[in-house]
N, C-alpha and C. Protein backbone atom coordinates (compact mmCIF):
# COMPACT_ATOMS: atom_id res chain seq x y z
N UNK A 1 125.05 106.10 86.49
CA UNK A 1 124.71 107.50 86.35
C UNK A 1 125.83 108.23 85.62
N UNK A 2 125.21 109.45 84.71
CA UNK A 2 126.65 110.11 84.14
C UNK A 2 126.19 111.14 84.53
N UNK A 3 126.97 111.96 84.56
CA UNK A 3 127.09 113.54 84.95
C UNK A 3 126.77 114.16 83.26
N UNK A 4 126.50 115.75 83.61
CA UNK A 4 126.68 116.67 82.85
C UNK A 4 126.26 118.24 83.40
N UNK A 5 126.77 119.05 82.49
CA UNK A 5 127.10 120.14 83.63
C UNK A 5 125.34 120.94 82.80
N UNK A 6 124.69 121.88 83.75
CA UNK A 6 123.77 122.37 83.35
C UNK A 6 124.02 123.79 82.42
N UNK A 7 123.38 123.97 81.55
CA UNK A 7 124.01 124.84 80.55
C UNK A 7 123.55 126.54 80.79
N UNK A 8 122.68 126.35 81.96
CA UNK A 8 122.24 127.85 82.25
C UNK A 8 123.06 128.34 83.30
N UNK A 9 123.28 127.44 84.56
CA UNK A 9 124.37 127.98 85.74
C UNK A 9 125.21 127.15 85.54
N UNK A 10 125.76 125.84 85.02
CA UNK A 10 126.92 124.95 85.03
C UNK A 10 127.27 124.32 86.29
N UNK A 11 126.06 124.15 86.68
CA UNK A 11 125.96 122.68 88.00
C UNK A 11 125.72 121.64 87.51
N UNK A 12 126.52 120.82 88.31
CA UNK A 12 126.71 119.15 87.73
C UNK A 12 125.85 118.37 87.83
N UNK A 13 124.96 118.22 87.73
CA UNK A 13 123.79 117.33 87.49
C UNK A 13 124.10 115.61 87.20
N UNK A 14 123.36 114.73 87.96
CA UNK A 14 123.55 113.08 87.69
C UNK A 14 122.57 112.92 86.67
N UNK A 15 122.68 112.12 85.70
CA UNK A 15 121.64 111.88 84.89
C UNK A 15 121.77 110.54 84.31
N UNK A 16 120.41 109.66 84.27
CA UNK A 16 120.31 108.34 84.01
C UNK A 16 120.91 108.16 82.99
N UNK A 17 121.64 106.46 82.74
CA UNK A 17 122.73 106.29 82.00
C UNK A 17 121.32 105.93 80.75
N UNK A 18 120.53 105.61 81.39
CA UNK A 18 119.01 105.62 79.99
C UNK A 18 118.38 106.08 79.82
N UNK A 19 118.82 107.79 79.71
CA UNK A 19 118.06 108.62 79.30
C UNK A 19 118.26 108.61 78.14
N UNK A 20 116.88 109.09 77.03
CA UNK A 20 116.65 109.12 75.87
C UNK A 20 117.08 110.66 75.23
N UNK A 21 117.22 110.76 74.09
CA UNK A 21 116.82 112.47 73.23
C UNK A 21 116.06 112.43 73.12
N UNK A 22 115.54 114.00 74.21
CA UNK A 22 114.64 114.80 73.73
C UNK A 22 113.97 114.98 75.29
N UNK A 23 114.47 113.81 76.31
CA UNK A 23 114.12 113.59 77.94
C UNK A 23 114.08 115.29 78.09
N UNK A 24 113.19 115.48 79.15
CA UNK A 24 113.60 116.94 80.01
C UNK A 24 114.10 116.59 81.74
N UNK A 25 115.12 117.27 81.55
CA UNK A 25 115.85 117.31 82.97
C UNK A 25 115.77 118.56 83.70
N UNK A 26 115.69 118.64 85.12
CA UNK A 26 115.29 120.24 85.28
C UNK A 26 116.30 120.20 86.60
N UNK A 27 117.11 121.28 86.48
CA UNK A 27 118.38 121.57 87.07
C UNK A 27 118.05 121.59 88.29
N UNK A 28 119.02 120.94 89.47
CA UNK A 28 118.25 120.79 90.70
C UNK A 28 118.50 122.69 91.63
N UNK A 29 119.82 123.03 90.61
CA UNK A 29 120.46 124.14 91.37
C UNK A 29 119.83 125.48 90.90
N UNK A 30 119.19 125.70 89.35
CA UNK A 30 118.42 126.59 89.07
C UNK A 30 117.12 126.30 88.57
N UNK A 31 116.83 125.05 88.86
CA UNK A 31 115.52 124.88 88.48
C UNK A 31 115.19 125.20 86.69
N UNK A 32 115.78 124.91 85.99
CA UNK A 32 115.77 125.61 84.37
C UNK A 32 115.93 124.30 83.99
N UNK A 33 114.84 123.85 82.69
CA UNK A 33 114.26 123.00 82.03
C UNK A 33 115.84 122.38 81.16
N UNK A 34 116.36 121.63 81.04
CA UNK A 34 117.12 121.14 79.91
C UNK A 34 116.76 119.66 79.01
N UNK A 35 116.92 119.54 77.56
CA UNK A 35 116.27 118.77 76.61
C UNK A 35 118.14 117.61 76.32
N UNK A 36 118.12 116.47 76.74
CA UNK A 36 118.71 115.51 76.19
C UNK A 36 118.80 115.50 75.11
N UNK A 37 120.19 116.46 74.00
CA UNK A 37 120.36 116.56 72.53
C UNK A 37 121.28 115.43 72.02
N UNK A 38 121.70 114.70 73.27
CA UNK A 38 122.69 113.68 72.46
C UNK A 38 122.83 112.78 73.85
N UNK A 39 122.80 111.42 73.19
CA UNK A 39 123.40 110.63 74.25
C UNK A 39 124.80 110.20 74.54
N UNK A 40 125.59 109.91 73.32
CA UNK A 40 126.82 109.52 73.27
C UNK A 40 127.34 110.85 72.24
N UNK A 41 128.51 112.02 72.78
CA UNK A 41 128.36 112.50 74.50
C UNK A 41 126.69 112.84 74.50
N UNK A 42 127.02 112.52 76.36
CA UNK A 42 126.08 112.90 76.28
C UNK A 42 125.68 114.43 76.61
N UNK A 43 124.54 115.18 76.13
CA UNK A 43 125.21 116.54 75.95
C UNK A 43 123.49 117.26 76.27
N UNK A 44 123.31 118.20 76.99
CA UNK A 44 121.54 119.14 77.15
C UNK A 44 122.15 120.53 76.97
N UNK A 45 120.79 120.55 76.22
CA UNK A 45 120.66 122.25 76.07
C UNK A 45 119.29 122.68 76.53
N UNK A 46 119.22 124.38 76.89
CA UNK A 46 117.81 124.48 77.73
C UNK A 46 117.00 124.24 76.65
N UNK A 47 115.61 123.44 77.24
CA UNK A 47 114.88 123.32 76.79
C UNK A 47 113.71 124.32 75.98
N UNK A 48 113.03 123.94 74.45
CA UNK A 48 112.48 125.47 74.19
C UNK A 48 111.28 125.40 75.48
N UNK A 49 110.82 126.86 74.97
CA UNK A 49 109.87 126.86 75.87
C UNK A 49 108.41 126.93 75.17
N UNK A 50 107.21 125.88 75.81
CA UNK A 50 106.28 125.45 75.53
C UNK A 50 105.62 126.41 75.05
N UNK A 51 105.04 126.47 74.01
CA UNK A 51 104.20 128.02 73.79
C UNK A 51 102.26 127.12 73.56
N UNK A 52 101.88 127.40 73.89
CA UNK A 52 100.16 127.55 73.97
C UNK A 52 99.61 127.84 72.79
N UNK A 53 98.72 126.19 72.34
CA UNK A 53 98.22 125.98 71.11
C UNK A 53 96.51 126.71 71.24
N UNK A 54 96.53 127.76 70.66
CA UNK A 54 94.87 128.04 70.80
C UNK A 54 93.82 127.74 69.90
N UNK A 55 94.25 126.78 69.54
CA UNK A 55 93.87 126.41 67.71
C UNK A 55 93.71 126.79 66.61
N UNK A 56 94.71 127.54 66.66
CA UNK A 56 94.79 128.27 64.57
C UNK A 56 95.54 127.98 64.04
């Protein structure tokens, strides 16, 4: 497991040593979505947020 700190409150979070870019991790301490931008470091930023395809 590696650590990394969450980028909305900066709680330390464990995160699989095989996680991929682009994984979503969701902070256990604020609950806020983060996106795996790098593995080696390994590094998350919050994730965007999903917006709703209505077909146009």
């Amino acid at each position: 497991m590696s650590t990394v700190n969450c980028s909305e409150c900066d709680a330390e979070l464990a995160v699989a040593d095989d996680c991929v870019i682009g994984e979503i991790i969701t902070c256990s301490e604020c609950g806020g979505d983060l996106e795996v931008i790098s593995t080696d470091p390994l590094t998350v930023e919050l994730a965007p947020e999903v917006e709703e395809d209505w077909g146009e």
